[in-house]
C-alpha atoms as a PDB file:
ATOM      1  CA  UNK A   1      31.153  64.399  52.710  1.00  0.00           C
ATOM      2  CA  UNK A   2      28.216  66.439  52.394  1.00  0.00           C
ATOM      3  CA  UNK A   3      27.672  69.817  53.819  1.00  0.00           C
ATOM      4  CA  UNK A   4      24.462  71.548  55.166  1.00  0.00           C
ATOM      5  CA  UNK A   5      22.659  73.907  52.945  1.00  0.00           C
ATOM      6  CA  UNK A   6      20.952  77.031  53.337  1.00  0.00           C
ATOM      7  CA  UNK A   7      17.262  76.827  51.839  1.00  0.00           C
ATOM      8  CA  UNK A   8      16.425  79.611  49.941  1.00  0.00           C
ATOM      9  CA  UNK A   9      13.456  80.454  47.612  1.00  0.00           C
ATOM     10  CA  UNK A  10      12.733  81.855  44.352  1.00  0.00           C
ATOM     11  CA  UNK A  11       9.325  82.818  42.658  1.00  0.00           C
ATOM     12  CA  UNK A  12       7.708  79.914  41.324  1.00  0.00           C
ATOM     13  CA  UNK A  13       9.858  76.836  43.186  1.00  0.00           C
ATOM     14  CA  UNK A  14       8.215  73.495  42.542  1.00  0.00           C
ATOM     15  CA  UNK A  15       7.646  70.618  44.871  1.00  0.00           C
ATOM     16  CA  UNK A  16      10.630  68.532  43.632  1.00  0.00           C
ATOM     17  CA  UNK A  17      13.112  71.550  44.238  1.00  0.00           C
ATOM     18  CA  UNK A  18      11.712  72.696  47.301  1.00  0.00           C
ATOM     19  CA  UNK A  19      12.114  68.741  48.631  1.00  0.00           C
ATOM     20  CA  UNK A  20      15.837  68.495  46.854  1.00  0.00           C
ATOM     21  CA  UNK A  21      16.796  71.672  49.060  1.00  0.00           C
ATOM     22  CA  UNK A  22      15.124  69.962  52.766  1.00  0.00           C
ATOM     23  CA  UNK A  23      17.245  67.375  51.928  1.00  0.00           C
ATOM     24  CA  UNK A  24      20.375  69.832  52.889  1.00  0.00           C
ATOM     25  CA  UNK A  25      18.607  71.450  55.667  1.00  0.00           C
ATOM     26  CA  UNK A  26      18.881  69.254  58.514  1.00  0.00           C
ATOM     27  CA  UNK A  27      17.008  67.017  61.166  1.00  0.00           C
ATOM     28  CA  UNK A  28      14.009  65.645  59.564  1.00  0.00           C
ATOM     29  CA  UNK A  29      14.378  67.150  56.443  1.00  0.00           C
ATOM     30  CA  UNK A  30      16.941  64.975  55.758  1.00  0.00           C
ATOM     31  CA  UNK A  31      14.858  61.894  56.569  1.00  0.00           C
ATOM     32  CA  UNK A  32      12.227  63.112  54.588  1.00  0.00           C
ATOM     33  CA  UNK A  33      14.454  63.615  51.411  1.00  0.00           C
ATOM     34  CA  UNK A  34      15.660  60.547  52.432  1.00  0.00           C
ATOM     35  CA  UNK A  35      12.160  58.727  52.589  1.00  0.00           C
ATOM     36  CA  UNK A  36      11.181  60.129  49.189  1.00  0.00           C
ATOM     37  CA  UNK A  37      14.543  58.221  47.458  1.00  0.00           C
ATOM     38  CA  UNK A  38      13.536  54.906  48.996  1.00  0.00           C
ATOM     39  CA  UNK A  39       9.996  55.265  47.481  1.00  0.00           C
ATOM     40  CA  UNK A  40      12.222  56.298  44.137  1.00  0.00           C
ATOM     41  CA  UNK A  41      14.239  53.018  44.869  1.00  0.00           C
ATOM     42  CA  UNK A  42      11.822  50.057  45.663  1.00  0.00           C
ATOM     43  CA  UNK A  43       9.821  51.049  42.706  1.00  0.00           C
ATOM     44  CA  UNK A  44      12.430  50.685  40.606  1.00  0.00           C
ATOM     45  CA  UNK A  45      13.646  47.477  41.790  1.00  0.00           C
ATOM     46  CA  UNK A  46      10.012  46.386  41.518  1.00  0.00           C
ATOM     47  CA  UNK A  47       9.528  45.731  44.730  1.00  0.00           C
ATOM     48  CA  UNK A  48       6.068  44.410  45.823  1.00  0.00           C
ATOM     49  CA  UNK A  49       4.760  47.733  47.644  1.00  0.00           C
ATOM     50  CA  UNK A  50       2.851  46.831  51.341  1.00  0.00           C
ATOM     51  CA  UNK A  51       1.243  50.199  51.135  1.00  0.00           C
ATOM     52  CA  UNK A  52      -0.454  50.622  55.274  1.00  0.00           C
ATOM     53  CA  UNK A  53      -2.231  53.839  57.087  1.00  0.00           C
ATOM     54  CA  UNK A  54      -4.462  54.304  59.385  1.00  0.00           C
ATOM     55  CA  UNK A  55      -8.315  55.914  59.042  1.00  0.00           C
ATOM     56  CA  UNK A  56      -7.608  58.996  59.673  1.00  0.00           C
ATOM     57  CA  UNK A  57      -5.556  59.195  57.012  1.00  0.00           C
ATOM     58  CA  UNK A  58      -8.727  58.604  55.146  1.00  0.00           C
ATOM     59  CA  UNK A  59     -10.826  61.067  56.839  1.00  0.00           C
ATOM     60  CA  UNK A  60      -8.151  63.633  55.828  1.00  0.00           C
ATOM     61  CA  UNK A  61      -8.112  65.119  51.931  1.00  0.00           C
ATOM     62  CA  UNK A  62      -5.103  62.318  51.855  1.00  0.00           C
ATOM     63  CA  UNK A  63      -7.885  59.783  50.724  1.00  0.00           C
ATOM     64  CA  UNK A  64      -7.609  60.989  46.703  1.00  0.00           C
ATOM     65  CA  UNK A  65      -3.977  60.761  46.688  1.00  0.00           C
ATOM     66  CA  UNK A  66      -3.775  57.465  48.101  1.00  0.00           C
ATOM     67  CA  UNK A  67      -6.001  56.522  45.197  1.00  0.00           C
ATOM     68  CA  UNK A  68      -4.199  58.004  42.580  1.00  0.00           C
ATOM     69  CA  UNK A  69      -0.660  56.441  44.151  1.00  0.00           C
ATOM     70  CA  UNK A  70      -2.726  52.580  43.313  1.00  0.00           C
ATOM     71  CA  UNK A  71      -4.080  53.679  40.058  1.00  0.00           C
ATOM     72  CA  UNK A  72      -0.233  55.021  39.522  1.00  0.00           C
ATOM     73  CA  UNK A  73       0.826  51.510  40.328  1.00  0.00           C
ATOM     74  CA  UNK A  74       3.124  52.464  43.712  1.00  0.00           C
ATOM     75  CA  UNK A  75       0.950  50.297  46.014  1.00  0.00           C
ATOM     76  CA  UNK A  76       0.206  46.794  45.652  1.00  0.00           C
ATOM     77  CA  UNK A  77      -0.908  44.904  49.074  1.00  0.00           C
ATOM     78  CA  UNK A  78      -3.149  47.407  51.320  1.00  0.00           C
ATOM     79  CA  UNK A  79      -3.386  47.049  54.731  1.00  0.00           C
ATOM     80  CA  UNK A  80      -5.516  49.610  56.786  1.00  0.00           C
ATOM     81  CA  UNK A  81      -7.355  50.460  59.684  1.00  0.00           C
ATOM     82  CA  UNK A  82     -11.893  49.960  59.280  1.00  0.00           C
ATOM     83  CA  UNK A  83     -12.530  52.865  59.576  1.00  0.00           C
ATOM     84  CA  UNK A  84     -11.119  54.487  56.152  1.00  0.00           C
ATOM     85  CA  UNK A  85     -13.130  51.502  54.883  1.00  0.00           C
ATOM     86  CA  UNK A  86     -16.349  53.306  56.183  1.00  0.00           C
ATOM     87  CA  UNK A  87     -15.261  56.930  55.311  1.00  0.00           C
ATOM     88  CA  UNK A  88     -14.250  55.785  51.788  1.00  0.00           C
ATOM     89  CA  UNK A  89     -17.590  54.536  51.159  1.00  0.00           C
ATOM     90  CA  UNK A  90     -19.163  57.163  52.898  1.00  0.00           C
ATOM     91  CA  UNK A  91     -17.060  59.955  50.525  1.00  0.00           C
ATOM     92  CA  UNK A  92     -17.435  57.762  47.682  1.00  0.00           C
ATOM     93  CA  UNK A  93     -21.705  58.752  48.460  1.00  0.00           C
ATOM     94  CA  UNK A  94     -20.800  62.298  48.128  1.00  0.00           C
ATOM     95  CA  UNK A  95     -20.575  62.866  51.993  1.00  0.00           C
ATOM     96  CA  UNK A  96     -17.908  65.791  52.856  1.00  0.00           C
ATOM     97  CA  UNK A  97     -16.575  65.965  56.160  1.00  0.00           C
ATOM     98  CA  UNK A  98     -16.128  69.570  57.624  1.00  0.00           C
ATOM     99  CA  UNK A  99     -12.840  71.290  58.846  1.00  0.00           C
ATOM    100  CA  UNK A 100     -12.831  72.351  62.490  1.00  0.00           C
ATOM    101  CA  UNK A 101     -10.173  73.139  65.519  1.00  0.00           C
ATOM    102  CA  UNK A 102      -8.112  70.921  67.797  1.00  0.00           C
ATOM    103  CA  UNK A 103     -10.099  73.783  70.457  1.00  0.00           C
ATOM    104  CA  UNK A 104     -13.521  73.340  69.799  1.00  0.00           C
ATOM    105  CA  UNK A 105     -16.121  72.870  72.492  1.00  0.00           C
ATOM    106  CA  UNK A 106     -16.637  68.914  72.354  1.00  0.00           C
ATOM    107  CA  UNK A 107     -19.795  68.843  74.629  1.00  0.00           C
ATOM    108  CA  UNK A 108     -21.381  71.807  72.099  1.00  0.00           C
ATOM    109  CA  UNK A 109     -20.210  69.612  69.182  1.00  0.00           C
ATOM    110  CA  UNK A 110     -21.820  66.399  70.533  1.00  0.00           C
ATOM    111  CA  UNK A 111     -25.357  68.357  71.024  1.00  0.00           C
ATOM    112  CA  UNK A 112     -25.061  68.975  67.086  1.00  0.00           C
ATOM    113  CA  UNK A 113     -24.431  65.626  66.314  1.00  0.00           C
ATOM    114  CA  UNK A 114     -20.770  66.471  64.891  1.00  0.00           C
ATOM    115  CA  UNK A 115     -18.094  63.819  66.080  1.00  0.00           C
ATOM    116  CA  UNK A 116     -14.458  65.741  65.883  1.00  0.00           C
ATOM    117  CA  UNK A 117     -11.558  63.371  64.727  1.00  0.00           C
ATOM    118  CA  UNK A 118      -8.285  65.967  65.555  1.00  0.00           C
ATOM    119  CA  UNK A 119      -9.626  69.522  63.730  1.00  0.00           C
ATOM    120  CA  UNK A 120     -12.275  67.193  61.358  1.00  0.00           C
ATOM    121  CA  UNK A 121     -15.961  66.896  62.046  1.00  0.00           C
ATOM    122  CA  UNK A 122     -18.016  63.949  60.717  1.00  0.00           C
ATOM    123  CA  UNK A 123     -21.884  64.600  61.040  1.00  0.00           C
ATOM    124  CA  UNK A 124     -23.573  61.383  62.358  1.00  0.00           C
ATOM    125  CA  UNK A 125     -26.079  61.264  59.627  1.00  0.00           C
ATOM    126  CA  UNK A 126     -23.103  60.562  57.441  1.00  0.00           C
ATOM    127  CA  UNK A 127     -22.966  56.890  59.518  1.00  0.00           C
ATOM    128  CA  UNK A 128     -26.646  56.514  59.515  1.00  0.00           C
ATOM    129  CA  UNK A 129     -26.110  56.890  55.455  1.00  0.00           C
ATOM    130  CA  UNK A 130     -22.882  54.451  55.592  1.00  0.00           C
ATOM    131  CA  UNK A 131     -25.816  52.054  57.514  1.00  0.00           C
ATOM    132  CA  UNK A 132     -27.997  52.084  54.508  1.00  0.00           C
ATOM    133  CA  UNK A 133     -25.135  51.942  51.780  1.00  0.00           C
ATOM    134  CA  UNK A 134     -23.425  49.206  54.062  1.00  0.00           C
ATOM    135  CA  UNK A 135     -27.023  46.718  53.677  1.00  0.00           C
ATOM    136  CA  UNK A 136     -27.585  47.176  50.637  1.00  0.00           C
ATOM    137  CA  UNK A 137     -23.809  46.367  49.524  1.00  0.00           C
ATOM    138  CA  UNK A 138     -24.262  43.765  52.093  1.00  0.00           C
ATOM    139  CA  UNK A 139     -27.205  41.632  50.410  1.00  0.00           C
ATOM    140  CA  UNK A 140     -25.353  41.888  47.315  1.00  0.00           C
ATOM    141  CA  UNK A 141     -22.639  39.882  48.465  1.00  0.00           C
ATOM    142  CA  UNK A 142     -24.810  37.781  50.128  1.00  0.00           C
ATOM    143  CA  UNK A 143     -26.480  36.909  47.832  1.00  0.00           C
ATOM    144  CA  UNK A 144     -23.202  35.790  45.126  1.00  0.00           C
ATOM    145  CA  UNK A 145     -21.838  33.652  48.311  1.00  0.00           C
ATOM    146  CA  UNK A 146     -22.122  32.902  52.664  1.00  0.00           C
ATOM    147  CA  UNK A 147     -18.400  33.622  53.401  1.00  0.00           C
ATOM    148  CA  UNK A 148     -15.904  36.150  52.362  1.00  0.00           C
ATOM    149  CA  UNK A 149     -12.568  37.267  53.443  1.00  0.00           C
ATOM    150  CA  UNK A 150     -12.490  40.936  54.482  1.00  0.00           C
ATOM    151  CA  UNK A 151     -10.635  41.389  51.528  1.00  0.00           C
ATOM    152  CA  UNK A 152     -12.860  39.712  49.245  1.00  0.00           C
ATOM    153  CA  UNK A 153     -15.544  42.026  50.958  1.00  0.00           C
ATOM    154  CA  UNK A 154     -14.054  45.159  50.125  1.00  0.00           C
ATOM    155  CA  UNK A 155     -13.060  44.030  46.135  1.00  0.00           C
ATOM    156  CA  UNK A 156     -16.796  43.581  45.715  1.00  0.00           C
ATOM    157  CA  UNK A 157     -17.551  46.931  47.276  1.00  0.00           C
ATOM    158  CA  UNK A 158     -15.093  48.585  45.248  1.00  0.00           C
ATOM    159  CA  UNK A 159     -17.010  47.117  42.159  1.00  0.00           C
ATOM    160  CA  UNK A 160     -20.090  48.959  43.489  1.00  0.00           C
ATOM    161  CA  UNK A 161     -18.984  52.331  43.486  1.00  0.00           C
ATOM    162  CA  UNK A 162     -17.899  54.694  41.287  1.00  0.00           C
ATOM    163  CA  UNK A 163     -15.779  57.385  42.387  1.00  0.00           C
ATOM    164  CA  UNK A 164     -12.474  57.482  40.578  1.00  0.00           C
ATOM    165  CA  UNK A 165     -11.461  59.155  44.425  1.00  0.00           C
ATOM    166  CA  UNK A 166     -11.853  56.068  46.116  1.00  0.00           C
ATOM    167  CA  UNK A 167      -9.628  53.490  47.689  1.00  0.00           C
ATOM    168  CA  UNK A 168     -11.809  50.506  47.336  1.00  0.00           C
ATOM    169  CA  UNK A 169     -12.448  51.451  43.714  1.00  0.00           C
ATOM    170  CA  UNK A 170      -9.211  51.687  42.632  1.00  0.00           C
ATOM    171  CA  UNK A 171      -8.068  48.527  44.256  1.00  0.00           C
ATOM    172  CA  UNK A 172     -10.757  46.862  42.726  1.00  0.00           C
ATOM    173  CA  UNK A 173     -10.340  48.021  39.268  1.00  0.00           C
ATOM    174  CA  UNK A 174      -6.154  47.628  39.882  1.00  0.00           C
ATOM    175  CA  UNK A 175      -6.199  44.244  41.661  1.00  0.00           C
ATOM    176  CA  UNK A 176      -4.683  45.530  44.638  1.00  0.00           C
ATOM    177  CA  UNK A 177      -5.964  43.660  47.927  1.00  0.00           C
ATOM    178  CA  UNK A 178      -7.036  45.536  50.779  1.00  0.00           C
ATOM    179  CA  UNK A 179      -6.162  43.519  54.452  1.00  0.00           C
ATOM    180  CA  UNK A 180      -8.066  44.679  57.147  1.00  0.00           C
ATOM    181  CA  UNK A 181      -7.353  42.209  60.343  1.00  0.00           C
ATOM    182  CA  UNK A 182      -9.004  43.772  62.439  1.00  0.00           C
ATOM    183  CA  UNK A 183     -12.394  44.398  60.725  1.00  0.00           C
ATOM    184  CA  UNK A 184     -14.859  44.237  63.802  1.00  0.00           C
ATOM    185  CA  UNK A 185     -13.084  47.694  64.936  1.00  0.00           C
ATOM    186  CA  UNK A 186     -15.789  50.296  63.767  1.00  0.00           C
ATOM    187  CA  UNK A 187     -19.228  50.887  62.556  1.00  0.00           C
ATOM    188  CA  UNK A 188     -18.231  48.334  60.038  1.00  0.00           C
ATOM    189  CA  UNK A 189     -18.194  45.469  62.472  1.00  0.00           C
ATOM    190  CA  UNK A 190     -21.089  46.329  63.950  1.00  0.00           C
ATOM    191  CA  UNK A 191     -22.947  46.117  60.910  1.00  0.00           C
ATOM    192  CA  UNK A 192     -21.330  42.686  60.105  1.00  0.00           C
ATOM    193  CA  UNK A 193     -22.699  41.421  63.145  1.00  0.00           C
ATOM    194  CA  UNK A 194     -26.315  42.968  62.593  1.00  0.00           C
ATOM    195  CA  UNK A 195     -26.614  41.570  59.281  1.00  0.00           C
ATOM    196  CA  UNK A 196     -25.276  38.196  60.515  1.00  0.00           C
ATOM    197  CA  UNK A 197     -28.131  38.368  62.881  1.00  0.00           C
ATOM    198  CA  UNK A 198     -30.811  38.335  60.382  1.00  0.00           C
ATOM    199  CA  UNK A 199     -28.049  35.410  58.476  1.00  0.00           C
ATOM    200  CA  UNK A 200     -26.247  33.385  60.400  1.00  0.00           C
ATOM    201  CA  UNK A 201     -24.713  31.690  58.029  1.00  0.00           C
ATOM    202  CA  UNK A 202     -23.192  34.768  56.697  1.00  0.00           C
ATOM    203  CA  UNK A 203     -19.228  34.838  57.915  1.00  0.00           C
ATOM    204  CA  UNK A 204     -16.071  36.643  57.399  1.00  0.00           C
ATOM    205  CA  UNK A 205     -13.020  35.037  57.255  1.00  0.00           C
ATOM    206  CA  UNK A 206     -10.259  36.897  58.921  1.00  0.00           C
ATOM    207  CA  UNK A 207      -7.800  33.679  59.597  1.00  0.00           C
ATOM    208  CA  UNK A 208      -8.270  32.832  55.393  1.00  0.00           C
ATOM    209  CA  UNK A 209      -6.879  36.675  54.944  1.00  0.00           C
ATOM    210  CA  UNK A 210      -4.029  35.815  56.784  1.00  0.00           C
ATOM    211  CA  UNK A 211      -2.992  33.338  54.798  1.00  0.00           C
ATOM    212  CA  UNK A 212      -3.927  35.511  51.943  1.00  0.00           C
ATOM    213  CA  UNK A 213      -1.238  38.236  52.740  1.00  0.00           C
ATOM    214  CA  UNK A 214       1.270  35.570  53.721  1.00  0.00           C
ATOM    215  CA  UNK A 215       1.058  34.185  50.427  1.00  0.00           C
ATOM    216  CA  UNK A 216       1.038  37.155  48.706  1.00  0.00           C
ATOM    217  CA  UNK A 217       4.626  37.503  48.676  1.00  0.00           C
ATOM    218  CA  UNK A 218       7.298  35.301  49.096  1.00  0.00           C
ATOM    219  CA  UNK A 219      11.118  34.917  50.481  1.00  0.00           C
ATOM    220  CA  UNK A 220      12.464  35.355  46.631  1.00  0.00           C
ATOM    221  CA  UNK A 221      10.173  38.744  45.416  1.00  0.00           C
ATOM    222  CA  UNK A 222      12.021  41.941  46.788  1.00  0.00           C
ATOM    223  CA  UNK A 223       9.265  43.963  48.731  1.00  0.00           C
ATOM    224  CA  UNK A 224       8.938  47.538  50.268  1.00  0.00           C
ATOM    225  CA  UNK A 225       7.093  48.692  52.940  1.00  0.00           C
ATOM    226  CA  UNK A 226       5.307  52.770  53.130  1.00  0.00           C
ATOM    227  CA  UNK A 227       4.004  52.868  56.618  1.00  0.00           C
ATOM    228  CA  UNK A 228       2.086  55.897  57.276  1.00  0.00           C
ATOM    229  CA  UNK A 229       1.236  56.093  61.653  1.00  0.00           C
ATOM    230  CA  UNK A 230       1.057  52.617  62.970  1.00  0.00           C
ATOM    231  CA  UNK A 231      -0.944  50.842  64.864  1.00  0.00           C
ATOM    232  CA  UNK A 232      -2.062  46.966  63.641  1.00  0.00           C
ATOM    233  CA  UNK A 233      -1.922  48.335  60.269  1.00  0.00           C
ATOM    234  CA  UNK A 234       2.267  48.564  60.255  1.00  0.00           C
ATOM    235  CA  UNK A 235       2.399  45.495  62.067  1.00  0.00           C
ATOM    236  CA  UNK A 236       0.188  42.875  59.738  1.00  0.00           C
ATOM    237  CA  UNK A 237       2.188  44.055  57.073  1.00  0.00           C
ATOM    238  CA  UNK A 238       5.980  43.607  58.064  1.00  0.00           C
ATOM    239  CA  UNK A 239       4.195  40.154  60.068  1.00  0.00           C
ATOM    240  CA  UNK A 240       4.183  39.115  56.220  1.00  0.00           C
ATOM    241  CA  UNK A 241       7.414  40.752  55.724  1.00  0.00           C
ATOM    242  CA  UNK A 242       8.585  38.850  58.288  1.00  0.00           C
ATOM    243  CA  UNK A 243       7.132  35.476  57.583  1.00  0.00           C
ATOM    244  CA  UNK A 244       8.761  35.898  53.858  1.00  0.00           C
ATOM    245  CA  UNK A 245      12.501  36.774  54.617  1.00  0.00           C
ATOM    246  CA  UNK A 246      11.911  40.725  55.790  1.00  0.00           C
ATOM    247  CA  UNK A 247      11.312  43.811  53.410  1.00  0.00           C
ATOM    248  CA  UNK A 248      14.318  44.955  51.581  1.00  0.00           C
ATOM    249  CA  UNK A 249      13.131  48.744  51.236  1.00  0.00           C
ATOM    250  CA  UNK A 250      10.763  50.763  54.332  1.00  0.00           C
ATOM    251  CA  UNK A 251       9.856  53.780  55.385  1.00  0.00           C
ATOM    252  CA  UNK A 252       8.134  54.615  58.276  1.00  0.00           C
ATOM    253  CA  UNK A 253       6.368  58.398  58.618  1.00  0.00           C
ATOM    254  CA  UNK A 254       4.398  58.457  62.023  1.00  0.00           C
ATOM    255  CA  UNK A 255       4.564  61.474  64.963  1.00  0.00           C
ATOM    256  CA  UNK A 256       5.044  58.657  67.523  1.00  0.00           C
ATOM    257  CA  UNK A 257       8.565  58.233  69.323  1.00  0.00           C
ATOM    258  CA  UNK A 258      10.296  54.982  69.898  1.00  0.00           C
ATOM    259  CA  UNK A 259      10.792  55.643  73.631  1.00  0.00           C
ATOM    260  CA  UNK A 260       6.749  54.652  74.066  1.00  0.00           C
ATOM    261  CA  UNK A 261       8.156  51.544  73.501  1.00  0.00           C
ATOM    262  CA  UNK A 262       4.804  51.148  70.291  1.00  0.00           C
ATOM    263  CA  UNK A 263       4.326  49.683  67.261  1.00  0.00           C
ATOM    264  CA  UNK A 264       3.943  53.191  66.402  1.00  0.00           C
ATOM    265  CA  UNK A 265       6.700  54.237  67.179  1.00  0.00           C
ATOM    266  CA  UNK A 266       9.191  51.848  66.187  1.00  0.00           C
ATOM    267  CA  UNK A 267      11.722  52.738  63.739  1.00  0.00           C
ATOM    268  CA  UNK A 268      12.735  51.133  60.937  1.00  0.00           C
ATOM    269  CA  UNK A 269      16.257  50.177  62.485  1.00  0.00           C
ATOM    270  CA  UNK A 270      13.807  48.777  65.761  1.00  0.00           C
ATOM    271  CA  UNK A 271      12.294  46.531  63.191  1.00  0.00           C
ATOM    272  CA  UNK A 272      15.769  44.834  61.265  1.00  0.00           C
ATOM    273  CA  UNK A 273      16.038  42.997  65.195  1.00  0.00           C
ATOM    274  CA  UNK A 274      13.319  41.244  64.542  1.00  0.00           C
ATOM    275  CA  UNK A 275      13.861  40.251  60.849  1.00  0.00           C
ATOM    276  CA  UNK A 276      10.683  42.401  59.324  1.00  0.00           C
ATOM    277  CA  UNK A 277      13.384  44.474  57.528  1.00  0.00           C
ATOM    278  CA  UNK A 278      16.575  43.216  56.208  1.00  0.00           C
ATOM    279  CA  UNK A 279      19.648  44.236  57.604  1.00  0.00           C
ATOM    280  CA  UNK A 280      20.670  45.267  54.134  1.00  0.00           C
ATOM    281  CA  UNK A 281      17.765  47.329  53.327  1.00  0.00           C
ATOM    282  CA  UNK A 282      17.073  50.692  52.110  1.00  0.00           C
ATOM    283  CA  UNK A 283      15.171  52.292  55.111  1.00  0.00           C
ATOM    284  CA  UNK A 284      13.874  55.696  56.564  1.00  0.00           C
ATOM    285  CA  UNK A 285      12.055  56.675  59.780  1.00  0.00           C
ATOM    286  CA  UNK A 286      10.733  60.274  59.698  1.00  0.00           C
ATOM    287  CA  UNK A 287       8.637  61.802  62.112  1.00  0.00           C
ATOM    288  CA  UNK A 288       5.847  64.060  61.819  1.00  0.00           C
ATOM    289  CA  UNK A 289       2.754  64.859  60.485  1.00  0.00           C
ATOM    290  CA  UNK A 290       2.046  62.685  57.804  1.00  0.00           C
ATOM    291  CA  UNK A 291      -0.451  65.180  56.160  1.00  0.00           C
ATOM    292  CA  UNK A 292       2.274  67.397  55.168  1.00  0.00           C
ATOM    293  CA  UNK A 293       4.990  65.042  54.889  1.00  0.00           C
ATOM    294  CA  UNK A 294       4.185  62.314  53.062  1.00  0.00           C
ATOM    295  CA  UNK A 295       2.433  64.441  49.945  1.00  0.00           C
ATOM    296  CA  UNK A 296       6.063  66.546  49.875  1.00  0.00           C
ATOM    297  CA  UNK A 297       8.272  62.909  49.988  1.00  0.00           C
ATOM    298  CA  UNK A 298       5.862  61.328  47.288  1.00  0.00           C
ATOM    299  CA  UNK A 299       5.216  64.323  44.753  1.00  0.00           C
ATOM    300  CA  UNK A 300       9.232  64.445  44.588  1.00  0.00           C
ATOM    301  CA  UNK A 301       9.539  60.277  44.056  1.00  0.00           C
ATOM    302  CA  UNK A 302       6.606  60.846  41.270  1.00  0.00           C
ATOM    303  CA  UNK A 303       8.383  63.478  39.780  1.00  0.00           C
ATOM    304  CA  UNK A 304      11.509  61.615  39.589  1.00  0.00           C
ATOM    305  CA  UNK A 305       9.767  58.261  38.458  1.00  0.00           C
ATOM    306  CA  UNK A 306       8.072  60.174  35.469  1.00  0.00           C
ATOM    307  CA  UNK A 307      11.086  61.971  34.438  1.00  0.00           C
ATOM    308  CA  UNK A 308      12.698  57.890  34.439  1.00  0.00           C
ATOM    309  CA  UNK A 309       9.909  56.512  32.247  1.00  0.00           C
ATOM    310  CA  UNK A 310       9.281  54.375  35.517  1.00  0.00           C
ATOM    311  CA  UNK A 311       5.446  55.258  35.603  1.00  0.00           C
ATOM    312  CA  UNK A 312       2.914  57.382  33.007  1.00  0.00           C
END
């Protein structure tokens, strides 16, 4: 049986101690220690990591980790919301995005021409600049073919950039495939449908991506699922968990509740009644901010993983 803990600190504590210690706290503390030895766990198994998040995830300074956790090998299917497509690209141009309040005056903000995403602020000549970036990139790929998966898309714009901070570029140079199902859902749809406009023979293939990330996996390959929020994200990737016998390792981190009734908010124990995770499997729900959690629950896995010889 184990026993609560008291936490205590001492001058210099690392991330891996401080996360060790949570782990004897209580409430979520646990589930985060908890989270962080599943991540240990389906890596080791070499489990086929569905790596999902949502683009605000991507607006936040979360965007270079998540690049360094694909270049470190701990993602390999992406599934994500369109807009961390377009802030990617735009960050990957050198745009920076300012820090703000949850309090500020959003009528003030609009006259400025500063859209507020939580406390972050996004000047709209950052979109006109995605608009430029986004037809250019566009023509390119229009010229080497007519139709493209989204993820086909979004290899070839990886290939165009050159930020070592960048999703897209890291996928692309790691082979990691980036599902977006519901690519119409931003500024990045409506550009799609402008530049089909002027082409009409130009076409992206959402139903061929489907069977992409179907067929990426299959009932025999263990798999693992980090969910970070929710939203269609979570759900197109345990779909293919699903479809291919249900993830053996998951962990959700989201601030939604399960009493909504949401994707969001579904736990992992939710899922195992539909079959998307095993009944068997290795699984954690924590709740909370994923901008503090998840970085705390990783950096400990890492640590561990290095220390294993599991990754570089």
């Amino acid at each position: 049986m184990e026993y609560i803990k008291d936490l205590k600190w001492k001058k210099g504590i690392n991330v891996k101690d401080l996360v060790e210690q949570l782990g004897n706290v209580g409430f979520q503390s646990i589930e985060l220690k908890r989270a962080s030895n599943v991540f240990e766990k389906m890596k080791m198994a070499g489990a086929k990591i569905f790596f999902t998040f949502t683009s605000n995830m991507v607006t936040s300074g979360l965007r270079g980790f998540f690049a360094q956790l694909i270049n470190l090998k701990m993602a390999n299917v992406i599934v994500t919301t369109v807009g961390g497509i377009e802030e990617d690209i735009m960050k990957a141009h050198g745009e920076k995005f300012q820090m703000g309040r949850f309090d500020l005056d959003d009528l003030e903000l609009k006259e400025k021409g500063l859209n507020r995403i939580g406390n972050l602020l996004i000047d709209n000549q950052s979109y006109l600049i995605l608009e430029d970036m986004l037809n250019e990139m566009l023509k390119k790929c229009y010229e080497k073919q007519k139709r493209w998966t989204p993820s086909e898309l979004f290899r070839e714009i990886g290939l165009m950039l050159n930020d070592e901070n960048s999703i897209l570029y890291q996928a692309a140079k790691n082979n990691v495939p980036i599902f977006c199902p519901a690519i119409t859902d931003g500024a990045f749809g409506f550009h799609l449908y402008m530049f089909q406009q002027k082409h009409p023979d130009f076409m992206i293939d959402v139903i061929q991506d489907f069977k992409n990330i179907v067929l990426c996996t299959s009932h025999d390959e263990k798999k693992g699922i980090i969910s970070l929020g929710g939203s269609i994200s979570k759900h197109h990737a345990i779909l293919a968990g699903l479809i291919n016998g249900g993830m053996e390792f998951a962990v959700y981190m989201t601030t939604a509740e399960q009493k909504s009734g949401s994707m969001s908010g579904a736990t992992t124990r939710e899922a195992k009644s539909w079959g998307k995770i095993k009944d068997e499997s290795d699984a954690a729900t924590v709740i909370g901010d994923v901008s503090i959690l998840f970085p705390l629950a990783m950096i400990h896995a890492l640590e561990n993983l290095i220390e294993n010889k599991i990754i570089n």
